[in-house]
C-alpha atoms as a PDB file:
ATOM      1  CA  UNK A   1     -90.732 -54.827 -36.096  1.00  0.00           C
ATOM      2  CA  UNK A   2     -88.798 -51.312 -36.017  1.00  0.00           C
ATOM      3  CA  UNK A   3     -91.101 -48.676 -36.210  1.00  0.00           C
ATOM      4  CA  UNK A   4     -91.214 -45.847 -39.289  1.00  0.00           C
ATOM      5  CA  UNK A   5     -89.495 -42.750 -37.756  1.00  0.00           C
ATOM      6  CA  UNK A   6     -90.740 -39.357 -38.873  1.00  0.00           C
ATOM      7  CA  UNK A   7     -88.756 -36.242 -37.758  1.00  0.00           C
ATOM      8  CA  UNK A   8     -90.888 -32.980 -37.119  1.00  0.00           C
ATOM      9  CA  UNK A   9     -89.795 -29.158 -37.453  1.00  0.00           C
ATOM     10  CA  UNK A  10     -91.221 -25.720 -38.248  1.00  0.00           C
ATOM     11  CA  UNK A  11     -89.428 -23.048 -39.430  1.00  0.00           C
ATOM     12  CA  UNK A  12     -91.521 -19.692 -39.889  1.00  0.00           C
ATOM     13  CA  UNK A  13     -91.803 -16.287 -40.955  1.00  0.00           C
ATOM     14  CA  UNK A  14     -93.516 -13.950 -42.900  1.00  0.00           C
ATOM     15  CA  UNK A  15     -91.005 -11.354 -43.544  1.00  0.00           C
ATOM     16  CA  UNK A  16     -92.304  -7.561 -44.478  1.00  0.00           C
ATOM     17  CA  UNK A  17     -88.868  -6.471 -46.053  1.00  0.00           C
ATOM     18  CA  UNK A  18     -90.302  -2.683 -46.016  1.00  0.00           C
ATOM     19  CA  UNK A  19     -90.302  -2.545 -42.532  1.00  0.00           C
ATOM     20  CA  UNK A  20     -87.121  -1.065 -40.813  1.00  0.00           C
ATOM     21  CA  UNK A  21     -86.165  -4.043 -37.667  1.00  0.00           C
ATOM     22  CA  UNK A  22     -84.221  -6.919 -39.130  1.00  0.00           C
ATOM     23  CA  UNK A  23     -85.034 -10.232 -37.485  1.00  0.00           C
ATOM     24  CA  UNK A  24     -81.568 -10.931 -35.458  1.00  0.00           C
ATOM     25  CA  UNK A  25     -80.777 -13.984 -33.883  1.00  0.00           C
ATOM     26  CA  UNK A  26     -81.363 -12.305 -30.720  1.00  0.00           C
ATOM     27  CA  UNK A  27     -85.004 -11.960 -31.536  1.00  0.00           C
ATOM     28  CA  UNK A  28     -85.431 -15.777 -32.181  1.00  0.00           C
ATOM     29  CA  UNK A  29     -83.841 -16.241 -29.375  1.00  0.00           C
ATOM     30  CA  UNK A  30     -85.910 -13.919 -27.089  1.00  0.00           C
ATOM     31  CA  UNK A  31     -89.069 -15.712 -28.764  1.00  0.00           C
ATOM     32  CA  UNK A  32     -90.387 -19.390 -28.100  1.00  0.00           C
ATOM     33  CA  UNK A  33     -88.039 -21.831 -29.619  1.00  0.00           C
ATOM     34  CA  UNK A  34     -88.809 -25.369 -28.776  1.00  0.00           C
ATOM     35  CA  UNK A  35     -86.836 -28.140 -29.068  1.00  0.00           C
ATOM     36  CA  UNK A  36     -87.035 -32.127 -29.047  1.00  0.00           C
ATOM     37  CA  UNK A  37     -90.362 -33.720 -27.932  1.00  0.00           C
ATOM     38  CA  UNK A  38     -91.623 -30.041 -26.572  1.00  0.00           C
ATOM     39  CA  UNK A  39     -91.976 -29.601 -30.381  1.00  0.00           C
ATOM     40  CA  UNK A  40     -94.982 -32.395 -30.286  1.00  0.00           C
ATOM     41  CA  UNK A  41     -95.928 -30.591 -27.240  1.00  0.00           C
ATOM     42  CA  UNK A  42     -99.241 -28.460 -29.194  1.00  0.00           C
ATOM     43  CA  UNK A  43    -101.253 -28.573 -25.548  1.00  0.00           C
ATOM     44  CA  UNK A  44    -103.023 -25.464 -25.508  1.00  0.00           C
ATOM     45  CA  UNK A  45    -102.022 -24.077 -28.994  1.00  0.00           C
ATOM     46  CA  UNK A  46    -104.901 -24.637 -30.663  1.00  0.00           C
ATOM     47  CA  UNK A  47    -105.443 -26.790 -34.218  1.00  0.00           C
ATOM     48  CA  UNK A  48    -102.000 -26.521 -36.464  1.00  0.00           C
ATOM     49  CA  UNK A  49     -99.882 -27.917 -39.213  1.00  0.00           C
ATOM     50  CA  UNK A  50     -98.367 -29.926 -36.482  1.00  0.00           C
ATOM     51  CA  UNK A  51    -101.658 -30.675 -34.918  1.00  0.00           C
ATOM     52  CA  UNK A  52    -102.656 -32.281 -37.662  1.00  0.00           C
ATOM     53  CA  UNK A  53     -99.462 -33.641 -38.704  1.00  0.00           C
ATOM     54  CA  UNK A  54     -99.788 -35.865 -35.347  1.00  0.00           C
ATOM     55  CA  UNK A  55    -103.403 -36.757 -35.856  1.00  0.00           C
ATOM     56  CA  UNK A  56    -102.929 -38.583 -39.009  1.00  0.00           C
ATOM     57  CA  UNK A  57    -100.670 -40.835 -37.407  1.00  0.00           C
ATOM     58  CA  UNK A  58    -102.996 -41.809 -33.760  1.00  0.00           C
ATOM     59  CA  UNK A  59    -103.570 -44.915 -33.219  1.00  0.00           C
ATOM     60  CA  UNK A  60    -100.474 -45.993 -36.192  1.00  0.00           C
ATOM     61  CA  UNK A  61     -98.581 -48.554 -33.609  1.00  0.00           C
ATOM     62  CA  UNK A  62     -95.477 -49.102 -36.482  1.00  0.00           C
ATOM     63  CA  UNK A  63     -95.089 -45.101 -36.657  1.00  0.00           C
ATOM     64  CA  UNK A  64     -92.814 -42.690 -34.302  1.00  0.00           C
ATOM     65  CA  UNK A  65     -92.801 -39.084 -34.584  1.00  0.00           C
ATOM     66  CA  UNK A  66     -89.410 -37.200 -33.538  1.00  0.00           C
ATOM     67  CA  UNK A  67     -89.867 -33.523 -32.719  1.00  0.00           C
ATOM     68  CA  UNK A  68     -87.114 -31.940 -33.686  1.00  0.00           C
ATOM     69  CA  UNK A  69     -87.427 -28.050 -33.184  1.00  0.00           C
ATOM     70  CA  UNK A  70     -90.259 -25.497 -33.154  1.00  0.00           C
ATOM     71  CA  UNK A  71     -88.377 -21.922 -33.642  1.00  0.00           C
ATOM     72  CA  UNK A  72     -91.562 -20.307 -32.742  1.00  0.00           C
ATOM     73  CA  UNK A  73     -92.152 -16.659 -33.813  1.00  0.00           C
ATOM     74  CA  UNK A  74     -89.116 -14.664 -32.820  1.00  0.00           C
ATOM     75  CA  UNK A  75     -89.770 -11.391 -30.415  1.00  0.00           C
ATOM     76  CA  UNK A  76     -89.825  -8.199 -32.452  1.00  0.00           C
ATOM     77  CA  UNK A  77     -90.657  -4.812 -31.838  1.00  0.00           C
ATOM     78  CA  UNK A  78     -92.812  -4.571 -34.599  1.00  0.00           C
ATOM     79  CA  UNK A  79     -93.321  -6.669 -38.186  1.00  0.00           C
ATOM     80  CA  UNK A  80     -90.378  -8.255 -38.251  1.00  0.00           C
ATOM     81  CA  UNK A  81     -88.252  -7.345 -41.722  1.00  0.00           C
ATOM     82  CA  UNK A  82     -85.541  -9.223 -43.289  1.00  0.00           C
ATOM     83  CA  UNK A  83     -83.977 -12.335 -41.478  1.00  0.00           C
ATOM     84  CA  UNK A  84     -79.989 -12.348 -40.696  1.00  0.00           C
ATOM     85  CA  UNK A  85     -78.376 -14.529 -42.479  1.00  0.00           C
ATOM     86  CA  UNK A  86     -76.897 -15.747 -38.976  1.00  0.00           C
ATOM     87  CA  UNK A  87     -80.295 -16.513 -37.429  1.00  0.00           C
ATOM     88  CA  UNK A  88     -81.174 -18.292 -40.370  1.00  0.00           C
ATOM     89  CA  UNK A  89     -77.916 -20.591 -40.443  1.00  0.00           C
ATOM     90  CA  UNK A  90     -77.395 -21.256 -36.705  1.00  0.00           C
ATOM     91  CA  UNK A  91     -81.579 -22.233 -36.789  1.00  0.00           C
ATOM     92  CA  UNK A  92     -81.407 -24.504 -39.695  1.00  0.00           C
ATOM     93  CA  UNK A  93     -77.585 -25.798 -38.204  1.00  0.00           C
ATOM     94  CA  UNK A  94     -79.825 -26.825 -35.302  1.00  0.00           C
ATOM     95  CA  UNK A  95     -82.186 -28.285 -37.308  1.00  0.00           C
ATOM     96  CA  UNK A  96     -79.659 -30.325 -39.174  1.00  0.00           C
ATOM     97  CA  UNK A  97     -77.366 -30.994 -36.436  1.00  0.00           C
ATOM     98  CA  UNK A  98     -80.407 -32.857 -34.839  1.00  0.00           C
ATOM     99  CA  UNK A  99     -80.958 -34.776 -37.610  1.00  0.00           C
ATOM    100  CA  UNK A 100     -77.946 -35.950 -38.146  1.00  0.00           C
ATOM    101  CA  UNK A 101     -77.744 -37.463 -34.533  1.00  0.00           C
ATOM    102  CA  UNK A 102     -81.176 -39.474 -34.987  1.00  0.00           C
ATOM    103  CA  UNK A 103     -79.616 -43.191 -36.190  1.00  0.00           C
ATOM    104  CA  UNK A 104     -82.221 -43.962 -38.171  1.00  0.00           C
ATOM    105  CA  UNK A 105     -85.136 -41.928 -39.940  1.00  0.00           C
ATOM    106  CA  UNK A 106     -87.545 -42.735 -42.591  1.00  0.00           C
ATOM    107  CA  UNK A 107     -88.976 -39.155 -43.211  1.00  0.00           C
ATOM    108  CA  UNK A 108     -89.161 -35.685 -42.510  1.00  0.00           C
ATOM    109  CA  UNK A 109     -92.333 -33.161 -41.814  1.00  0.00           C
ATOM    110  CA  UNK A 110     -91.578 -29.546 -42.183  1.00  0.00           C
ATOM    111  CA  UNK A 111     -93.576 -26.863 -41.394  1.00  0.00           C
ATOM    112  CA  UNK A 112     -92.234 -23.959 -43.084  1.00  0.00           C
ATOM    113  CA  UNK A 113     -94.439 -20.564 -44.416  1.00  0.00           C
ATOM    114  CA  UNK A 114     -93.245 -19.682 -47.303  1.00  0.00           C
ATOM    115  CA  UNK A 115     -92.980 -16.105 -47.272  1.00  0.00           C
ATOM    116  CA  UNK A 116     -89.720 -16.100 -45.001  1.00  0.00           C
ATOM    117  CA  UNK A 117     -87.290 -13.523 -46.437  1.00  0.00           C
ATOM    118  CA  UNK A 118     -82.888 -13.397 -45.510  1.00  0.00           C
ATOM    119  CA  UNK A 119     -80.624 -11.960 -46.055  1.00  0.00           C
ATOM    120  CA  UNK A 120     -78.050 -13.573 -48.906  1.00  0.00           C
ATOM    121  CA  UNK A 121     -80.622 -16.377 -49.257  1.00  0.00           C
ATOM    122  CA  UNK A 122     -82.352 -15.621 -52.348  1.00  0.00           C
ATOM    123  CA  UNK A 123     -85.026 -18.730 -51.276  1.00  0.00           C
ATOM    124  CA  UNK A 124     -84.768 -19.430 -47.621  1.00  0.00           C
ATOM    125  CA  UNK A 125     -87.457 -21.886 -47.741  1.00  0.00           C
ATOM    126  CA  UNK A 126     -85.788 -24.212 -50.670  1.00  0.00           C
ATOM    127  CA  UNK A 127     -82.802 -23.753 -49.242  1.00  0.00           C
ATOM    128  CA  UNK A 128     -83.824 -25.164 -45.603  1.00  0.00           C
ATOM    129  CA  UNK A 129     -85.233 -28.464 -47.688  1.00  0.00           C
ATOM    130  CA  UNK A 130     -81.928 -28.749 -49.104  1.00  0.00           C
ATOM    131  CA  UNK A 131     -79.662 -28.824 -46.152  1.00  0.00           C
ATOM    132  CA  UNK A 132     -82.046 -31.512 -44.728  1.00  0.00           C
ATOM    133  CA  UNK A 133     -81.680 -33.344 -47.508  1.00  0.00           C
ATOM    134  CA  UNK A 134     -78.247 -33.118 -47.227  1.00  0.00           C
ATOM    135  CA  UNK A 135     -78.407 -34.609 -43.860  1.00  0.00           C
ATOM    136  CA  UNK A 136     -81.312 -37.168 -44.091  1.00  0.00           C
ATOM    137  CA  UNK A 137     -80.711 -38.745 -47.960  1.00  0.00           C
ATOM    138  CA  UNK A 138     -83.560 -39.968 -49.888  1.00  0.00           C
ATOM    139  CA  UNK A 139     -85.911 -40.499 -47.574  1.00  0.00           C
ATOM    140  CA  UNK A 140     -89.977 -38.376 -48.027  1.00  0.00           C
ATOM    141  CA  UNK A 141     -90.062 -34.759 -46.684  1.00  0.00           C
ATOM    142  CA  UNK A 142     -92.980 -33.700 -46.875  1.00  0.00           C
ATOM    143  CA  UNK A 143     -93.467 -29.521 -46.576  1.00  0.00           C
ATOM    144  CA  UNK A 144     -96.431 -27.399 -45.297  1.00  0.00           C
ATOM    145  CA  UNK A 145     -96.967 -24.071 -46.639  1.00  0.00           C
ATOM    146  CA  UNK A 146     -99.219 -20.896 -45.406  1.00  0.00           C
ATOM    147  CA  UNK A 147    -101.518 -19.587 -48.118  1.00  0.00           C
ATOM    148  CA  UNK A 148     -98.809 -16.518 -48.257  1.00  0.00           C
ATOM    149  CA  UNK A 149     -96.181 -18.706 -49.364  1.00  0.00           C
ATOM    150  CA  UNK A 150     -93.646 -17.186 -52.340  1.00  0.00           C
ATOM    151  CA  UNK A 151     -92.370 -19.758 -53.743  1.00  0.00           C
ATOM    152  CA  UNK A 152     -91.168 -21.465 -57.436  1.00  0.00           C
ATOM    153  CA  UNK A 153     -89.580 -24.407 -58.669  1.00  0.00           C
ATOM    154  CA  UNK A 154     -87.086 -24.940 -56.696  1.00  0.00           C
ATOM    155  CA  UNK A 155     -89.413 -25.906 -54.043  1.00  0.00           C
ATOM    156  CA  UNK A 156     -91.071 -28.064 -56.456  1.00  0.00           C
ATOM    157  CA  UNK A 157     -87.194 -29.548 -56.674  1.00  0.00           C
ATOM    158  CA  UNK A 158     -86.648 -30.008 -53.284  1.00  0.00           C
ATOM    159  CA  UNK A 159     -89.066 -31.655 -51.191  1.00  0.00           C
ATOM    160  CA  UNK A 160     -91.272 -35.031 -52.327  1.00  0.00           C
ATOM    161  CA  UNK A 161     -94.583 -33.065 -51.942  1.00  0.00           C
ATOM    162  CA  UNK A 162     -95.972 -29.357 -50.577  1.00  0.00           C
ATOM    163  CA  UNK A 163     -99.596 -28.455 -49.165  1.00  0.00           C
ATOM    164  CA  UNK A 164    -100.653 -25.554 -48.836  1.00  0.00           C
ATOM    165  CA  UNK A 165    -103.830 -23.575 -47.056  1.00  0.00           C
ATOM    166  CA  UNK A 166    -106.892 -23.274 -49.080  1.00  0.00           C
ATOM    167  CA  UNK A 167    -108.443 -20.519 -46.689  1.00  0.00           C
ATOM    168  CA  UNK A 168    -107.795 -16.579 -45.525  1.00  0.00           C
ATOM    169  CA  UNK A 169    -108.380 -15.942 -43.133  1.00  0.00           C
ATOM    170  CA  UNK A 170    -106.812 -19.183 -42.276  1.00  0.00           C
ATOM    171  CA  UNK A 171    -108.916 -22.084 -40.755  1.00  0.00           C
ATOM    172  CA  UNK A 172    -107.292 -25.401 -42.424  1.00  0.00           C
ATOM    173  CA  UNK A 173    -103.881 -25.030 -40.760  1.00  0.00           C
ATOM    174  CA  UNK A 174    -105.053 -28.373 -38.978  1.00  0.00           C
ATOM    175  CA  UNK A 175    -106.543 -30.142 -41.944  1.00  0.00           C
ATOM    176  CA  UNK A 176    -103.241 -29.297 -44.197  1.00  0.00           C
ATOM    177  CA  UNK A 177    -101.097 -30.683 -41.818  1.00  0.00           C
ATOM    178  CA  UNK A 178    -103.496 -33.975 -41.353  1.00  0.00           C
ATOM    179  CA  UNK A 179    -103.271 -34.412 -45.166  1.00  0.00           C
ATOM    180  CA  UNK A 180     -99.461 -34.220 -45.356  1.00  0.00           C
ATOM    181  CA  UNK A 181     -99.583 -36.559 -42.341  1.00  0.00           C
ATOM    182  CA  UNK A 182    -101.799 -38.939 -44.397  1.00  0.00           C
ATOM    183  CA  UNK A 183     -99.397 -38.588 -47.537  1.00  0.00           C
ATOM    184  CA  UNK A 184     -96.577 -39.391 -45.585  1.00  0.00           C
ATOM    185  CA  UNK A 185     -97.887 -42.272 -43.569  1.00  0.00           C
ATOM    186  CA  UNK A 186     -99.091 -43.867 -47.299  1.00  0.00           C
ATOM    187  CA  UNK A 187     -95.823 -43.261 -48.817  1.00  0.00           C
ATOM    188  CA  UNK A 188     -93.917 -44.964 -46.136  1.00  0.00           C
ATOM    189  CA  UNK A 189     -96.130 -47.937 -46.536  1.00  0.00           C
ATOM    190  CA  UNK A 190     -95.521 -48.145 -50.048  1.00  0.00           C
ATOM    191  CA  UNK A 191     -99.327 -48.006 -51.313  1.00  0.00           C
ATOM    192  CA  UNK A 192     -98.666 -44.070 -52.197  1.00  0.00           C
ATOM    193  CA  UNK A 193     -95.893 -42.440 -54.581  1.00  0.00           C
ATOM    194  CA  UNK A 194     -96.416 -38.125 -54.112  1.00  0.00           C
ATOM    195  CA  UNK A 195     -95.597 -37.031 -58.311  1.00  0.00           C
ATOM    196  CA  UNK A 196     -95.876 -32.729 -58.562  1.00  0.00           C
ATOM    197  CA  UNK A 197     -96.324 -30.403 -60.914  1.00  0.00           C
ATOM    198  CA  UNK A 198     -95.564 -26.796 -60.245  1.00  0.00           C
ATOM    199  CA  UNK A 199     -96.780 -23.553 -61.952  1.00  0.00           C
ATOM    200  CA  UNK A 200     -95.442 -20.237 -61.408  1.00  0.00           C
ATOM    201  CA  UNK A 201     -98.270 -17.656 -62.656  1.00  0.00           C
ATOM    202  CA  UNK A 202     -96.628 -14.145 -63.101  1.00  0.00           C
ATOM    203  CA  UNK A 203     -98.758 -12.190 -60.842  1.00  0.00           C
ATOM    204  CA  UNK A 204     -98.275 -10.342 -57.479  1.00  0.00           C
ATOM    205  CA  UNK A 205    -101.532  -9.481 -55.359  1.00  0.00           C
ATOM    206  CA  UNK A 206    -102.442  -7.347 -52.585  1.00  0.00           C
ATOM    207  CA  UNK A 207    -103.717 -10.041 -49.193  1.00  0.00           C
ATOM    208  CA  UNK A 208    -106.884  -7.803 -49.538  1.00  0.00           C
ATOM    209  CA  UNK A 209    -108.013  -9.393 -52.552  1.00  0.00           C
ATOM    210  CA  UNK A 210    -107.096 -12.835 -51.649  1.00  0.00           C
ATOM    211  CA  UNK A 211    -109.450 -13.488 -49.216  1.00  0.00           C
ATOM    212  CA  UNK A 212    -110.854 -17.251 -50.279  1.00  0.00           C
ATOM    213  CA  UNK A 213    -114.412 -16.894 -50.079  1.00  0.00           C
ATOM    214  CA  UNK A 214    -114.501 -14.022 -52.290  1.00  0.00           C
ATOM    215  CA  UNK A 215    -113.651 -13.244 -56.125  1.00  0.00           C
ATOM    216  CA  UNK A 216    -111.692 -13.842 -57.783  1.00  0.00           C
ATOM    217  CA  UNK A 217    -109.808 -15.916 -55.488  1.00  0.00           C
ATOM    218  CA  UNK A 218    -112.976 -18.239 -54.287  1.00  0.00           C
ATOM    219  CA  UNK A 219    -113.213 -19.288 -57.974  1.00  0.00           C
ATOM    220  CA  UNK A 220    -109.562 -20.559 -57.972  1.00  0.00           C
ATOM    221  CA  UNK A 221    -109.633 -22.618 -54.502  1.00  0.00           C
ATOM    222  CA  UNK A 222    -113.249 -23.883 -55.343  1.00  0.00           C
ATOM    223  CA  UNK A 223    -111.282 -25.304 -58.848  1.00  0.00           C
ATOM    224  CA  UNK A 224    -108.430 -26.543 -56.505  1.00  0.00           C
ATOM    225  CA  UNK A 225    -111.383 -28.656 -54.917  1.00  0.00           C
ATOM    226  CA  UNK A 226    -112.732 -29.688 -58.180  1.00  0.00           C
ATOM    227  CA  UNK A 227    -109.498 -31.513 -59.329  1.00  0.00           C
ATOM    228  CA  UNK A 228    -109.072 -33.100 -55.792  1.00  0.00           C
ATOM    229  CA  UNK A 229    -112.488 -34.768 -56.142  1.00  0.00           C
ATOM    230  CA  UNK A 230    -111.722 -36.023 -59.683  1.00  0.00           C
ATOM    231  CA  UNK A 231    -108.601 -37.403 -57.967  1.00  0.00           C
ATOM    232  CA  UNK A 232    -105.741 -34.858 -57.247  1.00  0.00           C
ATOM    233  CA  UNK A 233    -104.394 -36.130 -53.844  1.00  0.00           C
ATOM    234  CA  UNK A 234    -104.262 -32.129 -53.210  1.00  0.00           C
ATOM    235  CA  UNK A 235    -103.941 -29.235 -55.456  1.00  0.00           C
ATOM    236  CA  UNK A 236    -102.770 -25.804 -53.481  1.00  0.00           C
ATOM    237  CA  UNK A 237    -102.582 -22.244 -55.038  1.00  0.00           C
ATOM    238  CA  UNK A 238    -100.796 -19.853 -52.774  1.00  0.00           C
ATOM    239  CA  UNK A 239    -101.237 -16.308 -54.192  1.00  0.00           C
ATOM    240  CA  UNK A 240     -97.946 -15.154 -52.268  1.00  0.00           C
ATOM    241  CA  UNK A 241     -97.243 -12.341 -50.131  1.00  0.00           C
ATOM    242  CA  UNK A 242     -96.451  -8.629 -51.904  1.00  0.00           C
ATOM    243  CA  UNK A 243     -94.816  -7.090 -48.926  1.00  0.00           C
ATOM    244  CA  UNK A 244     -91.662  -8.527 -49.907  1.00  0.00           C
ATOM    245  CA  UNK A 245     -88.980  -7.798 -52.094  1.00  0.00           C
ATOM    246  CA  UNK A 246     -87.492 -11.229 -53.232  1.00  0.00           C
ATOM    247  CA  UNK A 247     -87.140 -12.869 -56.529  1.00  0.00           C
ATOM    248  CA  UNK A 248     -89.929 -15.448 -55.864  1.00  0.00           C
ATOM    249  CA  UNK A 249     -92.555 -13.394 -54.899  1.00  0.00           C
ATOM    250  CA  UNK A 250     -95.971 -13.549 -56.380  1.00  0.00           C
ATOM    251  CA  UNK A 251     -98.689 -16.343 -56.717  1.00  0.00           C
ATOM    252  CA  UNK A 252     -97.381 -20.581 -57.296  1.00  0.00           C
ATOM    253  CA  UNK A 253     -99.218 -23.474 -57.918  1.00  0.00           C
ATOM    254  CA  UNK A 254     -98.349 -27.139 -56.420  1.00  0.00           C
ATOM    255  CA  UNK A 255    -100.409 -30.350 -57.264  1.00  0.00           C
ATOM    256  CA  UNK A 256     -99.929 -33.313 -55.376  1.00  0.00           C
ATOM    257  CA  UNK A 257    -100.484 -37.075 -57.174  1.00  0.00           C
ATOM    258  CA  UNK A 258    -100.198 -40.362 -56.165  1.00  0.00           C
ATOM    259  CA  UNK A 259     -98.125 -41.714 -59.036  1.00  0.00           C
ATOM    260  CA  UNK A 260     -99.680 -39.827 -61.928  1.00  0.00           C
ATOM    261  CA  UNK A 261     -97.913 -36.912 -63.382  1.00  0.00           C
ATOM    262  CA  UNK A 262     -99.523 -36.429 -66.206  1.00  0.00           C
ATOM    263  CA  UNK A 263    -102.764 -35.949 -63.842  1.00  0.00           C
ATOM    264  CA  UNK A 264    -100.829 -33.720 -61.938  1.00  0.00           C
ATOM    265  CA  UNK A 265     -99.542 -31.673 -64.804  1.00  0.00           C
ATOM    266  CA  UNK A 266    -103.020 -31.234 -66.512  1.00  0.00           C
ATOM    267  CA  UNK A 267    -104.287 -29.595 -62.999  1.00  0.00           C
ATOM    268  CA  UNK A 268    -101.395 -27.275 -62.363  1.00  0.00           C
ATOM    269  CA  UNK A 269    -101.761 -25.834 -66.104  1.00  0.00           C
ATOM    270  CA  UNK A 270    -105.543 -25.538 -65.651  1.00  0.00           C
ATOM    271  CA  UNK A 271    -105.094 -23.916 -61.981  1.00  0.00           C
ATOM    272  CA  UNK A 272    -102.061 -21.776 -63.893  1.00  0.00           C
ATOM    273  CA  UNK A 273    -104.899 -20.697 -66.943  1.00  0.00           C
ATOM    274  CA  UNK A 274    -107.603 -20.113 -64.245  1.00  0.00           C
ATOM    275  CA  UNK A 275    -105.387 -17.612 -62.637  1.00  0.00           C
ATOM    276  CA  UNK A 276    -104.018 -15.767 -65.485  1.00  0.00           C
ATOM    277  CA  UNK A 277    -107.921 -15.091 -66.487  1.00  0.00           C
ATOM    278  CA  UNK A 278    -108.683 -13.548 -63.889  1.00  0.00           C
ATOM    279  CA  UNK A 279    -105.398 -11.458 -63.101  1.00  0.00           C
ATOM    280  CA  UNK A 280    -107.961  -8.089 -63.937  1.00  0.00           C
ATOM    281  CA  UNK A 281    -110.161  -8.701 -61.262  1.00  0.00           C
END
């Protein structure tokens, strides 16, 4: 029996587009970029999306993971500001280019953060899912998201599901990635069908008052935990990162479902209502 083959890549960066240093190629370059099954190489890194990712599939004899590329943190002088729109192609092209040579592939795992910003790429982040889709067809990609993420619907229209971090600081990379790992491996098997509903509340906060086990922001993740244990498969508020001046920016809402949308839109508008009430505090 062929096995399920999974391809694995992260793409990240939090991009402060006040700061004056673009993020070239050359600082990608001059950073940590992994590639092929160095990308499943996480020995001494700690627990990550990718960690995670990897543990929800131990011990799954009929599953293969494909590491595809890790680009790392690129090498900067300081915060790194706005990506070139050349780093960003040539690093997806390599992402996509590797795809494209796998023969066969039943899904893709991205680990992405959200609050990447480029040059002449209004929505880096969508538009990475796209170009793999592009190359891979209909097949489940699954996307990973820091709590910092900016993003809006067409994230929601690209990939088949999106988790994102319930904590800051942040302590559930590992168990984020483990749940998209658990999504995926369910989906493939056909006893799982990810459904999401996506909210875009119109408001833009400072990281200081986002910290998750204080107000307001505890109330909203303690909520996201409510709906999960009435049945949400995972329901993920990002409040977004300020320092950045795209069109996306601000605070999004993603609920995850296993085949109920209605479920999943009832949670999003709640999360979405939540938020809005407490956009004073």
């Amino acid at each position: 029996m062929a096995k399920y083959r999974i391809a694995v890549a992260d793409f990240s960066h939090e991009t402060l587009t006040f700061c004056p240093e673009p993020t070239d190629l050359k600082a990608w370059e001059s950073g940590t970029i992994k590639y092929g099954p160095e990308t499943l190489n996480t020995e001494g890194e700690g627990k990550t999306y990718i960690t995670g990712f990897k543990e929800a599939f131990e011990n799954q004899e009929d599953f293969e993971l494909v590491g595809i590329l890790d680009a790392g943190w690129p090498k900067t002088t300081g915060y790194g500001s706005w990506v070139s729109t050349e780093a960003f192609d040539v690093i997806t092209g390599r992402i996509t280019s590797r795809l494209g040579e796998l023969q066969r592939l039943d899904g893709v795992y991205l680990s992405l953060h959200g609050a990447m910003a480029v040059t002449n790429v209004p929505r880096p982040e969508a538009e990475v899912v796209r170009r793999v889709r592009k190359v891979v067809g209909d097949v489940p990609i699954m996307v990973t998201f820091d709590l910092h993420a900016n993003e809006d619907v067409e994230m929601a229209n690209a990939a088949d599901a999106v988790f994102i971090l319930k904590t800051y600081p942040h302590l559930d990379s590992h168990d984020i990635g483990h749940r998209a790992g658990e999504c995926m491996l369910r989906t493939l098997r056909g006893d799982f069908k990810p459904t999401m509903a996506h909210r875009k509340p119109k408001i833009i906060s400072a990281s200081v008052f986002q910290a998750s086990e204080f107000l307001p922001m505890k109330r909203v993740f303690d909520r996201c935990r409510e709906w999960e244990r009435k049945g949400v498969f995972c329901a993920s508020v990002a409040p977004g990162f300020a320092y950045a001046d795209v069109p996306d920016v601000g605070a999004s809402v993603f609920v995850v479902t296993d085949n109920n949308q209605a479920l999943a839109e009832e949670c999003a508008q709640d999360l979405y209502d939540l938020m809005w009430s407490l956009r004073g505090e």
